[in-house]
Protein backbone atom coordinates (compact mmCIF):
# COMPACT_ATOMS: atom_id res chain seq x y z
CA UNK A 1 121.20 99.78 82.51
CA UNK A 2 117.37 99.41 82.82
CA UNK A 3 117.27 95.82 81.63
CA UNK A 4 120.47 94.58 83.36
CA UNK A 5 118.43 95.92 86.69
CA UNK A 6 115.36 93.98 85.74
CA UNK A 7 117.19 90.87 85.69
CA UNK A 8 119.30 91.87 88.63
CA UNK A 9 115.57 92.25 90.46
CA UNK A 10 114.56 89.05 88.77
CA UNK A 11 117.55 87.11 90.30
CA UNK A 12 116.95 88.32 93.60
CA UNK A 13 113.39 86.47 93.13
CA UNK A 14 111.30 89.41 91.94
CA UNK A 15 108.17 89.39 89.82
CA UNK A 16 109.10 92.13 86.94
CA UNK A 17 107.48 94.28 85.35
CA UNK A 18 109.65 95.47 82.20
CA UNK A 19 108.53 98.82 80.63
CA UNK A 20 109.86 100.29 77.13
CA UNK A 21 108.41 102.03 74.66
CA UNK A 22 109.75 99.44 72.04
CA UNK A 23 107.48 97.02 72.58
CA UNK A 24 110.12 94.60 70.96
CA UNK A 25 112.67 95.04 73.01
CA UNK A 26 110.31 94.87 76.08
CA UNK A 27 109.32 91.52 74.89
CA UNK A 28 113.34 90.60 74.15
CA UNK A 29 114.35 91.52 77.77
CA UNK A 30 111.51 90.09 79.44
CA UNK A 31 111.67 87.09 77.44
CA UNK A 32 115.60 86.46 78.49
CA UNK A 33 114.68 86.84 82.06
CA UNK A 34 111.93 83.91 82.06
CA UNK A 35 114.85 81.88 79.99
CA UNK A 36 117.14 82.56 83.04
CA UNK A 37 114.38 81.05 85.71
CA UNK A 38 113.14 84.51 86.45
CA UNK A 39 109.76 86.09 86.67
CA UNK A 40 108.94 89.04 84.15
CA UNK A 41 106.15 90.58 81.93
CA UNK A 42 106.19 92.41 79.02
CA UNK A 43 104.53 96.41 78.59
CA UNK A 44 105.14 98.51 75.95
CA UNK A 45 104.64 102.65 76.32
CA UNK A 46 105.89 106.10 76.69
CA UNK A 47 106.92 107.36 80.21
CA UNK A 48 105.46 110.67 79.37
CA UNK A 49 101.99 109.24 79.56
CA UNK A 50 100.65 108.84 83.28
CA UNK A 51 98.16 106.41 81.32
CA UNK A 52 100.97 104.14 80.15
CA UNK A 53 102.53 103.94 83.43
CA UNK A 54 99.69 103.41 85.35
CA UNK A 55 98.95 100.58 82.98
CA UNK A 56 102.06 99.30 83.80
CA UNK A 57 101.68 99.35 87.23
CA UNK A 58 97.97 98.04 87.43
CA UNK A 59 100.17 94.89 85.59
CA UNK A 60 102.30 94.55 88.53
CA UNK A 61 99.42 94.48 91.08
CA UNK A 62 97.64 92.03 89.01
CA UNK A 63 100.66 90.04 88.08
CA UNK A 64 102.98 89.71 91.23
CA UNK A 65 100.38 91.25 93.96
CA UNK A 66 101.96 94.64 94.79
CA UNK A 67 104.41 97.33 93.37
CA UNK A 68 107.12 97.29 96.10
CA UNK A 69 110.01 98.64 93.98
CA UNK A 70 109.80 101.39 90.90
CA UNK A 71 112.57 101.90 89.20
CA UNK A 72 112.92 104.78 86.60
CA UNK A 73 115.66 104.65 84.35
CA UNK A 74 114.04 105.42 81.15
CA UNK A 75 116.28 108.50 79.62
CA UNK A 76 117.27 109.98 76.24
CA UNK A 77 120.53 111.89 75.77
CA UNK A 78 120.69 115.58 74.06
CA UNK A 79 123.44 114.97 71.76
CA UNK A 80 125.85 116.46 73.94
CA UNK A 81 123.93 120.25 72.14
CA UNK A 82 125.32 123.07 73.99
CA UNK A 83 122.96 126.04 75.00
CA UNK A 84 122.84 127.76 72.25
CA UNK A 85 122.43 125.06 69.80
CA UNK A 86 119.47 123.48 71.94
CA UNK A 87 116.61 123.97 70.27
CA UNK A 88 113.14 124.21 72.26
CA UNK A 89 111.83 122.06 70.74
CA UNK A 90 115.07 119.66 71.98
CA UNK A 91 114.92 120.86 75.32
CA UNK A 92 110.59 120.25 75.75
CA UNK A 93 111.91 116.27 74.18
CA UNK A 94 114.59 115.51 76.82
CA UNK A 95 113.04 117.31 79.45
CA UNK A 96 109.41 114.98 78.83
CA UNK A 97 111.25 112.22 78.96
CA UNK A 98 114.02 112.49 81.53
CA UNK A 99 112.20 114.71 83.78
CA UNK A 100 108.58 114.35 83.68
CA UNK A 101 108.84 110.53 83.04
CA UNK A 102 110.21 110.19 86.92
CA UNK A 103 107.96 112.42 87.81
CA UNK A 104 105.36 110.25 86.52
CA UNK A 105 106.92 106.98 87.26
CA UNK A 106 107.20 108.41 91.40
CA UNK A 107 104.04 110.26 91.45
CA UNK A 108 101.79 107.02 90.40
CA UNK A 109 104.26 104.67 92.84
CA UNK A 110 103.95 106.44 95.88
CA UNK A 111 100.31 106.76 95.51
CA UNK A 112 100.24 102.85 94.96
CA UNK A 113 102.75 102.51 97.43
CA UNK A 114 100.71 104.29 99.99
CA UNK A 115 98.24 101.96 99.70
CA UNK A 116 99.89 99.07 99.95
CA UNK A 117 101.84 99.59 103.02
CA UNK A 118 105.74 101.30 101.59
CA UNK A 119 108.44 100.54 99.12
CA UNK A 120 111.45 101.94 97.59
CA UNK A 121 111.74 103.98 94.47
CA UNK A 122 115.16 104.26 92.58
CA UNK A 123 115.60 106.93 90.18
CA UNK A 124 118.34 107.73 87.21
CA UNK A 125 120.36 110.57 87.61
CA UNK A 126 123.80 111.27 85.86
CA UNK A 127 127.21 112.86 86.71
CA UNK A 128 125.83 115.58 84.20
CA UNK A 129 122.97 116.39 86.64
CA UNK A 130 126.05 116.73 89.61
CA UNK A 131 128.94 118.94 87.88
CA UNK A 132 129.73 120.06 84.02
CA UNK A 133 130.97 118.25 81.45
CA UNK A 134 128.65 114.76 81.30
CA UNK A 135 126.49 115.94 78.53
CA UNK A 136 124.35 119.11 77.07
CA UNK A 137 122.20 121.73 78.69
CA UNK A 138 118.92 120.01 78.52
CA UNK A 139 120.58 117.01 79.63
CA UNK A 140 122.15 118.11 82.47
CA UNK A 141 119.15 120.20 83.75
CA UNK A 142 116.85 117.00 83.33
CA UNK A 143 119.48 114.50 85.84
CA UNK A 144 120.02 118.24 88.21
CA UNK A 145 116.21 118.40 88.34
CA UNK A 146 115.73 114.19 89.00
CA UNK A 147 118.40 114.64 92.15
CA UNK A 148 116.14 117.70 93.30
CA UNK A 149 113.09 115.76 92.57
CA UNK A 150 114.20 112.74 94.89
CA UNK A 151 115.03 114.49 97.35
CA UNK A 152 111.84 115.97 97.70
CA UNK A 153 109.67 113.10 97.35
CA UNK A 154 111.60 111.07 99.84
CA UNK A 155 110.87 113.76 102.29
CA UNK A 156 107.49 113.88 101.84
CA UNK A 157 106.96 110.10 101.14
CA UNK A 158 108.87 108.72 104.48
CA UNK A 159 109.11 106.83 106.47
CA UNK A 160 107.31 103.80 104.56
CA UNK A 161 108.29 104.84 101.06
CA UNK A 162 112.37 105.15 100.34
CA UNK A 163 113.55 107.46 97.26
CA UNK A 164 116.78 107.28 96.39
CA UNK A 165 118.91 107.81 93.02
CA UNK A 166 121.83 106.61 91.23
CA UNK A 167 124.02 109.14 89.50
CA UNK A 168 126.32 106.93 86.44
CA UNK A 169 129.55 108.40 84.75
CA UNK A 170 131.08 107.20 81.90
CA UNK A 171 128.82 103.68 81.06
CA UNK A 172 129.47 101.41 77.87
CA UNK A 173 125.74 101.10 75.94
CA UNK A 174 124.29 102.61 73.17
CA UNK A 175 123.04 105.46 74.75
CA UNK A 176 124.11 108.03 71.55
CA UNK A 177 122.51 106.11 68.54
CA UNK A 178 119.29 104.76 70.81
CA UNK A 179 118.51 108.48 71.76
CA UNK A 180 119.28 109.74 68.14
CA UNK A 181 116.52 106.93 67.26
CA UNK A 182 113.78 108.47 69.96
CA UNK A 183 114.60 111.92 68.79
CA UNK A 184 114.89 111.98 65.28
CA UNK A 185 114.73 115.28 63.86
CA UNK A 186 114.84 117.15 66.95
CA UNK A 187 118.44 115.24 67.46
CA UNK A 188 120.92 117.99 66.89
CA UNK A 189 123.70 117.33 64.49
CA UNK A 190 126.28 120.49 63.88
CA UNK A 191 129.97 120.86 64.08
CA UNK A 192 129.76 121.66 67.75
CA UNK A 193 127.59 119.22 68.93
CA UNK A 194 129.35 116.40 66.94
CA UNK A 195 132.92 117.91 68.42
CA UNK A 196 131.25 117.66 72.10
CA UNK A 197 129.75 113.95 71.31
CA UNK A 198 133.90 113.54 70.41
CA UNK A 199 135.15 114.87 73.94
CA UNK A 200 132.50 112.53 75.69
CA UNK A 201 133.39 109.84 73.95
CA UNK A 202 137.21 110.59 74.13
CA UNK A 203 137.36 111.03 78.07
CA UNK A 204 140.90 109.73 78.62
CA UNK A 205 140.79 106.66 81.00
CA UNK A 206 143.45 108.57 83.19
CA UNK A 207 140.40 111.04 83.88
CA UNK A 208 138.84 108.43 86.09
CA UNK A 209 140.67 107.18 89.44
CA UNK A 210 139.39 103.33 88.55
CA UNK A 211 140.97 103.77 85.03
CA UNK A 212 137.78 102.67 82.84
CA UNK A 213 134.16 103.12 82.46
CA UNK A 214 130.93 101.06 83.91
CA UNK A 215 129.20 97.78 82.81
CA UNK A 216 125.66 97.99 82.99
CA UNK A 217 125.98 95.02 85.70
CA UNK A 218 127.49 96.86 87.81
CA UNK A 219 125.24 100.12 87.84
CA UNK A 220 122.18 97.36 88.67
CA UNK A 221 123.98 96.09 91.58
CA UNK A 222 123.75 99.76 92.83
CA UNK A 223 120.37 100.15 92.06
CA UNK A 224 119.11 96.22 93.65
CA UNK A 225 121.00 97.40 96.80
CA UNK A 226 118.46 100.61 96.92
CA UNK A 227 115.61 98.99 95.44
CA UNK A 228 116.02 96.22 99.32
CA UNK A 229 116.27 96.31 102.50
CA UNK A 230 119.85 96.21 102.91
CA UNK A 231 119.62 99.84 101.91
CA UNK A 232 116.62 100.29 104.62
CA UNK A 233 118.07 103.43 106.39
CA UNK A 234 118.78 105.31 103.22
CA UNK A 235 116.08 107.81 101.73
CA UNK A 236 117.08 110.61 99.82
CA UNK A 237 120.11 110.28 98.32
CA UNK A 238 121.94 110.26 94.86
CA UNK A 239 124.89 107.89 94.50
CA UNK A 240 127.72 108.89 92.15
CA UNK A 241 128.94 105.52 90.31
CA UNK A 242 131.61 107.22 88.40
CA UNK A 243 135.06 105.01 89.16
CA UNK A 244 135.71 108.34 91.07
CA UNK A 245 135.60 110.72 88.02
CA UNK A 246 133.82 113.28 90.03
CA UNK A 247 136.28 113.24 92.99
CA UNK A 248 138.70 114.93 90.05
CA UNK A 249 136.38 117.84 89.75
CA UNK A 250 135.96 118.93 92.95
CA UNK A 251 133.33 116.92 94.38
């Protein structure tokens, strides 16, 4: 979803910045936006490092002139691990990354931001961080705590700054097997957790109004329209792009 939204941004005639902390696939996505006629750069590092980040943003300035648009989508899943098979050492992993990593990503944006006059911040949430049943415990607290978190900051960075989120279902990537990767041996793998990875993975299509799941286009187009001015009266919010699976539980 990230690198679909970079060259969503890069079609709409942005300068981007893409940020991973493989530095190979940084280089891969970047790489396929300048093929396509598009502006983009290259950084490799961890979002849990304000260093990296700021790095990354200093590259922008220097590179395109400005940071007008931050968008933090950088996330790790928990394995589905229910509570008590979430280890803390688990929880302190996904948390760093899917928590602290927009806090870090908004933190060092607004401050640029502020000096430079505004922008718009878009941040990833998840159906898990809205009601039960989109992932594990550390999971879901991390996306809760990112809705929370831009709420916050778009209070307190308005009216030049916009902060807004964008809360996926059920989207086809790798997301399982490239968070096993980041986690390694912190990455549960039980009976229970591999049974809940099952359910996730066997939501039945009838489960969601629009009868399938997301492309990774499609959550970018969300995430352009926030990251522009069409979206210029909206601060604060988190957008469910779910083909209407939360409108079946309750929402």
């Amino acid at each position: 979803m990230g690198k679909a939204t970079a060259a969503a941004l890069a079609a709409e005639g942005a300068g981007v910045v893409v940020f991973d902390v493989n530095a190979d696939a940084a280089e891969a996505s970047a790489r396929e936006i300048v093929d396509n006629g598009g502006q983009a750069t290259a950084v490799s590092g961890d979002v849990t490092v304000a260093a990296d980040i700021d790095a990354a943003i200093r590259t922008a300035v220097s590179a395109y002139g400005g940071l007008q648009v931050m968008v933090n989508f950088a996330g790790v899943m928990d394995a589905a691990a229910p509570c008590v098979e979430t280890s803390e050492e688990l929880w302190d992993r996904v948390i760093d990354i899917n928590l602290k990593g927009v806090f870090l990503g908004t933190k060092l944006a607004v401050q640029e931001m502020q000096r430079r006059g505004g922008g718009a911040i878009v941040n990833m949430a998840s159906y898990a961080g809205m009601r039960a049943g989109g992932g594990g415990t550390a999971y879901a607290a991390s996306k809760a705590g990112i809705i929370g978190l831009t709420r916050q900051v778009a209070a307190e960075a308005g009216p030049a700054i916009r902060v807004n989120a964008v809360a996926p279902g059920l989207v086809f990537t790798n997301f399982f097997e490239s968070s096993a990767t980041l986690l390694g041996e912190t990455n549960p793998d039980t009976p229970g957790v591999r049974a809940a990875q099952e359910r996730l993975r066997g939501v039945p299509m009838e489960f969601i109004p629009l009868g399938r799941g997301a492309e990774a286009h499609e959550v970018a187009r969300l995430a352009v329209f926030l990251a522009t001015d069409d979206s210029s009266y909206i601060t604060g919010q988190t957008f469910a792009i779910d083909g209407g699976a939360s409108i079946r539980n309750g929402a």
